[in-house]
C-alpha atoms as a PDB file:
ATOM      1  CA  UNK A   1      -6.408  17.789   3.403  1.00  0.00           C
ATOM      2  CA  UNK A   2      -5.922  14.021   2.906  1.00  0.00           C
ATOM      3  CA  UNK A   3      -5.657  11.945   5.909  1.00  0.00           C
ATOM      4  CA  UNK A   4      -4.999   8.014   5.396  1.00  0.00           C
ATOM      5  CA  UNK A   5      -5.541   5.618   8.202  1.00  0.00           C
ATOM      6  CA  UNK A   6      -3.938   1.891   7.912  1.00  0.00           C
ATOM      7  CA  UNK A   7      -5.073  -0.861  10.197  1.00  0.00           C
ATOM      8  CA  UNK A   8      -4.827  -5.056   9.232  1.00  0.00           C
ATOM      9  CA  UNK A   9      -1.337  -5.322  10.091  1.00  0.00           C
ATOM     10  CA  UNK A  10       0.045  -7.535  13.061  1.00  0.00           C
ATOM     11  CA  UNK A  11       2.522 -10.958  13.577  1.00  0.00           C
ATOM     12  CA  UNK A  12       1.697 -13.821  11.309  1.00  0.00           C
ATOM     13  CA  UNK A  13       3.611 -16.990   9.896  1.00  0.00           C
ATOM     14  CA  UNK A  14       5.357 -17.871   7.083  1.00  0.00           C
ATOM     15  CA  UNK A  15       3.109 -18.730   4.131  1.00  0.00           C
ATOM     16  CA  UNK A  16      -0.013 -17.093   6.259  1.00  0.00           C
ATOM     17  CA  UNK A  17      -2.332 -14.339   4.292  1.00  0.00           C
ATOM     18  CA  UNK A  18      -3.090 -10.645   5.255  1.00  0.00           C
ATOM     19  CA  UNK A  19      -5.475  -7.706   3.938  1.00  0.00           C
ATOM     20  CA  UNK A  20      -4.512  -4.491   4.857  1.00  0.00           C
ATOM     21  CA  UNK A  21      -6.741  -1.135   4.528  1.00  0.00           C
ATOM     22  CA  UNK A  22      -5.841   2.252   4.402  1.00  0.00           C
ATOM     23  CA  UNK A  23      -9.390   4.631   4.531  1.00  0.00           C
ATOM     24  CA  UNK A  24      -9.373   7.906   3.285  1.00  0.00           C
ATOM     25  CA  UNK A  25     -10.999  10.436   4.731  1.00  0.00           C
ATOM     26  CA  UNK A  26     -12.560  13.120   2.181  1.00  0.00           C
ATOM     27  CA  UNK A  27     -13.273  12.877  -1.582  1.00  0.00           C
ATOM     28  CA  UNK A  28     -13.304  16.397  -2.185  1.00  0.00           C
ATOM     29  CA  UNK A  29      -9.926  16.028  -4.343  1.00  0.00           C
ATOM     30  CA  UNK A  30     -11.943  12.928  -6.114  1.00  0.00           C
ATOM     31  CA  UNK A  31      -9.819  10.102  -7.272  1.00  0.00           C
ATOM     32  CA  UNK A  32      -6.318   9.745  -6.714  1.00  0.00           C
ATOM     33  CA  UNK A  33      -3.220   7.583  -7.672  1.00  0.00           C
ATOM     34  CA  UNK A  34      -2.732   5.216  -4.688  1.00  0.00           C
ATOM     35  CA  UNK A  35      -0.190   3.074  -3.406  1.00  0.00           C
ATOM     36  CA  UNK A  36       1.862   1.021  -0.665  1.00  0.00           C
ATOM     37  CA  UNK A  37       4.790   1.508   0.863  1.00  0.00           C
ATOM     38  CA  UNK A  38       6.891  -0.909   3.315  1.00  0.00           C
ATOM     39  CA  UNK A  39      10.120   0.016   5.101  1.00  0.00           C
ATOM     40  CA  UNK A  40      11.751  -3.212   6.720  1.00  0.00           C
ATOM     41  CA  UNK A  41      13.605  -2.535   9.816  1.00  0.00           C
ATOM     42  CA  UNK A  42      17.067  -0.757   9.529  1.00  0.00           C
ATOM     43  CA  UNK A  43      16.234  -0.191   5.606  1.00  0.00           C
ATOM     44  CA  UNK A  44      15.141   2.988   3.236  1.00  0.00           C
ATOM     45  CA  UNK A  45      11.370   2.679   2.189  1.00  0.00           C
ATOM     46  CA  UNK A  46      10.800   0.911  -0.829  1.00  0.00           C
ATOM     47  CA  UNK A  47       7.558   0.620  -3.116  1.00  0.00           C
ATOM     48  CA  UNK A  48       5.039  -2.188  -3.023  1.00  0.00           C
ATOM     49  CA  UNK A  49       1.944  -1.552  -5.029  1.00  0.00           C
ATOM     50  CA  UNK A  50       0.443   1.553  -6.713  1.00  0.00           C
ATOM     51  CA  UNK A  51      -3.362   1.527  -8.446  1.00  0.00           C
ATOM     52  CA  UNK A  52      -4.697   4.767 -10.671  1.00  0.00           C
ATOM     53  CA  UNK A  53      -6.946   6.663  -9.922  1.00  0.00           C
ATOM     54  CA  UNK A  54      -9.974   5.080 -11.695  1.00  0.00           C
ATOM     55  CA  UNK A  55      -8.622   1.476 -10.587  1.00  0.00           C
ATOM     56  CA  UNK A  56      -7.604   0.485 -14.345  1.00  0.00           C
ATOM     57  CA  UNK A  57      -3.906  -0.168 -13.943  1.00  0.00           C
ATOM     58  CA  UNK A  58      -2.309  -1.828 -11.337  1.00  0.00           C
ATOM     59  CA  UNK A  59       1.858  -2.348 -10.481  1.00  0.00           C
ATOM     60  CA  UNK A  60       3.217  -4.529  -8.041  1.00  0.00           C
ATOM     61  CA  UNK A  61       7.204  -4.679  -7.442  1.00  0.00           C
ATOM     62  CA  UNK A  62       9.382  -7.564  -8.508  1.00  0.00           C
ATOM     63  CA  UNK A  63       9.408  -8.815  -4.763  1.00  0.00           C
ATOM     64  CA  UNK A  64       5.751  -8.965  -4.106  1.00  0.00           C
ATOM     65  CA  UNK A  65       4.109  -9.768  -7.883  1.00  0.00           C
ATOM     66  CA  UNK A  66       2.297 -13.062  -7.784  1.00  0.00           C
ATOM     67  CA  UNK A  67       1.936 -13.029  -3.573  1.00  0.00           C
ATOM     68  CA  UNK A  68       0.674  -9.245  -3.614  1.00  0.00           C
ATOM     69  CA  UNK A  69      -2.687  -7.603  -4.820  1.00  0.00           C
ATOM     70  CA  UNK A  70      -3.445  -4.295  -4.951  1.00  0.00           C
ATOM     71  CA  UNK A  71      -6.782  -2.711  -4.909  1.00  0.00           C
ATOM     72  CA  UNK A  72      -9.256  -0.021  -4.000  1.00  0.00           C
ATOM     73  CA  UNK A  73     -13.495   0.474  -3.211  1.00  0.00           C
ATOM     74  CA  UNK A  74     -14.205   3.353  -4.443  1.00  0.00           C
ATOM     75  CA  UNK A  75     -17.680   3.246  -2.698  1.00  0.00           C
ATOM     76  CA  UNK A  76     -16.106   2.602   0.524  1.00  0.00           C
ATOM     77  CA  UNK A  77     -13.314   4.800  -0.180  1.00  0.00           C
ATOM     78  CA  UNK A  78     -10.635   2.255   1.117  1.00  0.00           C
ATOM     79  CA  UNK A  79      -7.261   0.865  -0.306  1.00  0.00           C
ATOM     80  CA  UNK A  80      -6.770  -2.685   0.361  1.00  0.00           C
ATOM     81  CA  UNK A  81      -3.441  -4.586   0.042  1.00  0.00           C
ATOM     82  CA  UNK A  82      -4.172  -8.121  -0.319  1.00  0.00           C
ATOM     83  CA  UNK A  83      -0.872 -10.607   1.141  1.00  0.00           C
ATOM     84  CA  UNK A  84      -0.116 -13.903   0.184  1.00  0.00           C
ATOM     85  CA  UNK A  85       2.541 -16.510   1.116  1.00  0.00           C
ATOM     86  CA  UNK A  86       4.103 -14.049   3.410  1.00  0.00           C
ATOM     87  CA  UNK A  87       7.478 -14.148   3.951  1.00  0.00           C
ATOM     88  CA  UNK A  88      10.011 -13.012   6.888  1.00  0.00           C
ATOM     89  CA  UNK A  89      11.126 -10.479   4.492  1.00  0.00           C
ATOM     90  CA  UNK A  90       7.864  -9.009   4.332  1.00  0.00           C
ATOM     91  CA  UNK A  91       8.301  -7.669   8.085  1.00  0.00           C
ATOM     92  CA  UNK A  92       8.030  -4.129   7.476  1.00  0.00           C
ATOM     93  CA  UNK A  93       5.815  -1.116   8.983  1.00  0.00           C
ATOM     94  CA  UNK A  94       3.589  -0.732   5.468  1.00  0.00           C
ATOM     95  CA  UNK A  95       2.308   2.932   4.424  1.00  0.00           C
ATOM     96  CA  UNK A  96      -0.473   3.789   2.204  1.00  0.00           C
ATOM     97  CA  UNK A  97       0.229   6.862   0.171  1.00  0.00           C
ATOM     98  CA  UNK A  98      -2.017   9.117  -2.148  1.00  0.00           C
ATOM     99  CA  UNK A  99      -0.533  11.678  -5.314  1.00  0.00           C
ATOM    100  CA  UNK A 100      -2.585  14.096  -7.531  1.00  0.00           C
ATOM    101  CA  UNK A 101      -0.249  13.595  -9.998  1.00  0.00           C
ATOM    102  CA  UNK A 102      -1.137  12.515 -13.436  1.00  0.00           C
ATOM    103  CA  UNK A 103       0.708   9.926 -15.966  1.00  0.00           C
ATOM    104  CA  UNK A 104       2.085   6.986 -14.523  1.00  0.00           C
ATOM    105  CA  UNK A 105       5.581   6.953 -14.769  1.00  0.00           C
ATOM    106  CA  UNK A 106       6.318   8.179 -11.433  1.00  0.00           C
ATOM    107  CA  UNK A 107       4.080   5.352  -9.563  1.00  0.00           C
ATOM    108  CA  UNK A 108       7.364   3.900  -7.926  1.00  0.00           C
ATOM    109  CA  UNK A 109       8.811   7.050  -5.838  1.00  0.00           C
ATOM    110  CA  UNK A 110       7.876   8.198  -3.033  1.00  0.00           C
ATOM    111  CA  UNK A 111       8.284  11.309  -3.374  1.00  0.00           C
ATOM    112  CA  UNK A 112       5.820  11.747  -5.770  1.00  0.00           C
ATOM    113  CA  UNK A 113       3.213  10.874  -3.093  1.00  0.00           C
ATOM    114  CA  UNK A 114       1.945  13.849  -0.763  1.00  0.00           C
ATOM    115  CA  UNK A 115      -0.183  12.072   1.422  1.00  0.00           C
ATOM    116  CA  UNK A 116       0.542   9.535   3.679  1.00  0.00           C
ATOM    117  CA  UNK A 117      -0.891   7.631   6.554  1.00  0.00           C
ATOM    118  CA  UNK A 118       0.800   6.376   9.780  1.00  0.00           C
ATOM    119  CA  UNK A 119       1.801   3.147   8.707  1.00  0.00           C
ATOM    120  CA  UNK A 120       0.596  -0.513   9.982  1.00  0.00           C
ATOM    121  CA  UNK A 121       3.178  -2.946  11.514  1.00  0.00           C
ATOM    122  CA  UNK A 122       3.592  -6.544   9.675  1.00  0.00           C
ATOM    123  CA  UNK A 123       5.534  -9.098  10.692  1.00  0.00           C
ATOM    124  CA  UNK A 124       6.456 -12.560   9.700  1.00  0.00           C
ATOM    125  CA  UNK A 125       8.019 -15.135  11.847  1.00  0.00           C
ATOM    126  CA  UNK A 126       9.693 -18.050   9.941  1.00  0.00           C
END
């Protein structure tokens, strides 16, 4: 069984900076597709970043490319989620995720991911 654990979020200011990591717990599945997750207050949950499983390709969503960076220590066996020029519309409670499934044309739904961890509050006053 996979269990993810976020921690980094908390309030901030517009234009401020954030790293968030999600730790996983085992490695007996070995490497997985990985990715974020943010639902904004009052909204559906919408993607944010995926990485593959060896780390190769990365994909960031419209709203977050350029600001956003994905990525993941293997040796450590953490996901990071590096913020940038935060925005109030980045308020959200932020999920990591993990899939065993292959290809990557899936990267972008959510339910494609089994795993998930409890989620990390972020929010950004203006």
């Amino acid at each position: 069984q996979v269990q993810l654990v976020e921690s980094g979020g908390r309030l901030v200011q517009t234009g401020d900076s954030l790293r968030l990591a999600c730790a996983r717990s085992e490695r007996t599945l070995g490497p997985l597709v990985m990715a974020w997750f943010r639902q904004p207050p009052g909204k559906e949950r919408e993607f944010v970043a995926a990485i593959s499983a060896n780390g190769a390709n990365k994909y960031h969503s419209d709203s977050v490319r350029g600001r956003f960076t994905i990525s993941r220590n293997t040796a450590e066996n953490t996901l990071y989620l590096h913020m940038n020029r935060l925005k109030p519309e980045d308020s959200a409670v932020y999920y990591c995720a993990a899939s065993t499934r292959t290809g990557n044309s899936w990267y972008y739904l959510s339910r494609a991911y089994a795993y998930w961890g409890q989620g990390t509050q972020v929010t950004v006053s203006s």
